[in-house]
C-alpha atoms as a PDB file:
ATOM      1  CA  UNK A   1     105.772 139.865 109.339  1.00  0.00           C
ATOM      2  CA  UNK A   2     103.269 137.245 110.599  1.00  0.00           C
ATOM      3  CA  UNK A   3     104.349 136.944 114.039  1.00  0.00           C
ATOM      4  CA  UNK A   4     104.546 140.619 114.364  1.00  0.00           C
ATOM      5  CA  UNK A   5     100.975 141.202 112.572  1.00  0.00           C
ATOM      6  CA  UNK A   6      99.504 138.554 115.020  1.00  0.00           C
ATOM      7  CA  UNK A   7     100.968 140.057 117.946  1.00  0.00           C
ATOM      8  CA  UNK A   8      98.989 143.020 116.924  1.00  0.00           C
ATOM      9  CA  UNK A   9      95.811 141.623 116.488  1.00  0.00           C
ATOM     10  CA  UNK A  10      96.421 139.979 119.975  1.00  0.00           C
ATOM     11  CA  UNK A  11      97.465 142.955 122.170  1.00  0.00           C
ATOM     12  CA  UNK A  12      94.543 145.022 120.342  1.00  0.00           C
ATOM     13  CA  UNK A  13      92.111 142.112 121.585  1.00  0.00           C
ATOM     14  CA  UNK A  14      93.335 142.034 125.128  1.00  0.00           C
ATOM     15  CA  UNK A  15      93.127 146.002 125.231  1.00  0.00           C
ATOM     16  CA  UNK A  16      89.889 146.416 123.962  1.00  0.00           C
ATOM     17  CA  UNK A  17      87.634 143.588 123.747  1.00  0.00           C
ATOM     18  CA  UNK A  18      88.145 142.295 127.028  1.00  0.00           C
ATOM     19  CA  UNK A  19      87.462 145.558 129.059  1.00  0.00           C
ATOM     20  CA  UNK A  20      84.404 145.494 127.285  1.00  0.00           C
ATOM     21  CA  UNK A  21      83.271 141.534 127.935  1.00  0.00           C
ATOM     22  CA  UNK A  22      84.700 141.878 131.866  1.00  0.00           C
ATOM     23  CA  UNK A  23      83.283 145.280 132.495  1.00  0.00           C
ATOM     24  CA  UNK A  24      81.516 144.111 135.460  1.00  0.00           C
ATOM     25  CA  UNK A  25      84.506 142.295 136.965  1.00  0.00           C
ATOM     26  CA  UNK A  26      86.642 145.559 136.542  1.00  0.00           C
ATOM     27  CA  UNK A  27      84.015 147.917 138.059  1.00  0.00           C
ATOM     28  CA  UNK A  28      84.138 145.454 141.238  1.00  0.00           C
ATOM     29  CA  UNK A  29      87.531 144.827 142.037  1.00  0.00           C
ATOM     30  CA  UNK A  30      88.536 148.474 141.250  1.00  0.00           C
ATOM     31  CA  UNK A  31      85.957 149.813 144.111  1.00  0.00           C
ATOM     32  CA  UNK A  32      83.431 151.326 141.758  1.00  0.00           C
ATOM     33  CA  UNK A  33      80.806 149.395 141.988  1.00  0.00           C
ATOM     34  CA  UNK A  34      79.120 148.124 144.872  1.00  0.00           C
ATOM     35  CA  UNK A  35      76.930 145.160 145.885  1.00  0.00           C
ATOM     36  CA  UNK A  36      73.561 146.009 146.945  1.00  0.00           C
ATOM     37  CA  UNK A  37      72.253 145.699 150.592  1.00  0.00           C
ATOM     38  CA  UNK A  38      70.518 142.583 151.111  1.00  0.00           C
ATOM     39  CA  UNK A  39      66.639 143.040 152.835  1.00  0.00           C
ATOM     40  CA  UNK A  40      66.262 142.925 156.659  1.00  0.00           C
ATOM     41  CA  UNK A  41      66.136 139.101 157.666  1.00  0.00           C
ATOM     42  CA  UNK A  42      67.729 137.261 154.770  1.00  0.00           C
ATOM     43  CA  UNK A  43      69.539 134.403 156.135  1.00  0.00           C
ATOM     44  CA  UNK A  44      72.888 133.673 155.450  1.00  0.00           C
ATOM     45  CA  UNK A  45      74.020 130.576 153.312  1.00  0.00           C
ATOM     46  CA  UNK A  46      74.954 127.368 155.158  1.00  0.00           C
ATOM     47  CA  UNK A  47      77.223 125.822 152.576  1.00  0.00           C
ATOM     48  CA  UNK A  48      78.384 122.708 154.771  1.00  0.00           C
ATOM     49  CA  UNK A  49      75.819 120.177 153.437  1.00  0.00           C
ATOM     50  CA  UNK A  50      76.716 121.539 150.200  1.00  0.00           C
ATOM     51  CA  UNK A  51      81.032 120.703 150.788  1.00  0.00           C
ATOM     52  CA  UNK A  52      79.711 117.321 152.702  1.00  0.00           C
ATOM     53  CA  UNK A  53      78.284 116.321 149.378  1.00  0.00           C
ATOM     54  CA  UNK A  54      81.237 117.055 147.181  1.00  0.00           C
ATOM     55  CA  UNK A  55      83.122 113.958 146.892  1.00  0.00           C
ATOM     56  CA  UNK A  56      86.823 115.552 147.863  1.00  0.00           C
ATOM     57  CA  UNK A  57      89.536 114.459 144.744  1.00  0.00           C
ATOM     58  CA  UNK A  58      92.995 114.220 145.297  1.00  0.00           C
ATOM     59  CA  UNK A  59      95.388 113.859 141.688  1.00  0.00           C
END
């Protein structure tokens, strides 16, 4: 009866609550929502300095 009962309260979390927290995420990789233009003459993000400076670890 436990196992079942908490198997229950699981799948009711995963089908309810998280739509709800990850609402945003959904919206976006379903096609619904889209990003908003960026103004005339933003520049784009260099991001090498930024991977220079991350010391690369290998496990």
């Amino acid at each position: 009866m436990h196992k079942s009962s908490s198997l229950a309260c699981t799948l009711f979390m995963q089908l309810m609550w998280l739509p709800l927290i990850f609402h945003e995420v959904i919206e976006h990789l379903s096609g619904m929502a889209q990003a908003p233009a960026m103004p005339p003459g933003t520049p784009n993000p260099v991001l090498d300095p930024v991977a220079k400076a991350v010391p690369l670890v290998v496990v």
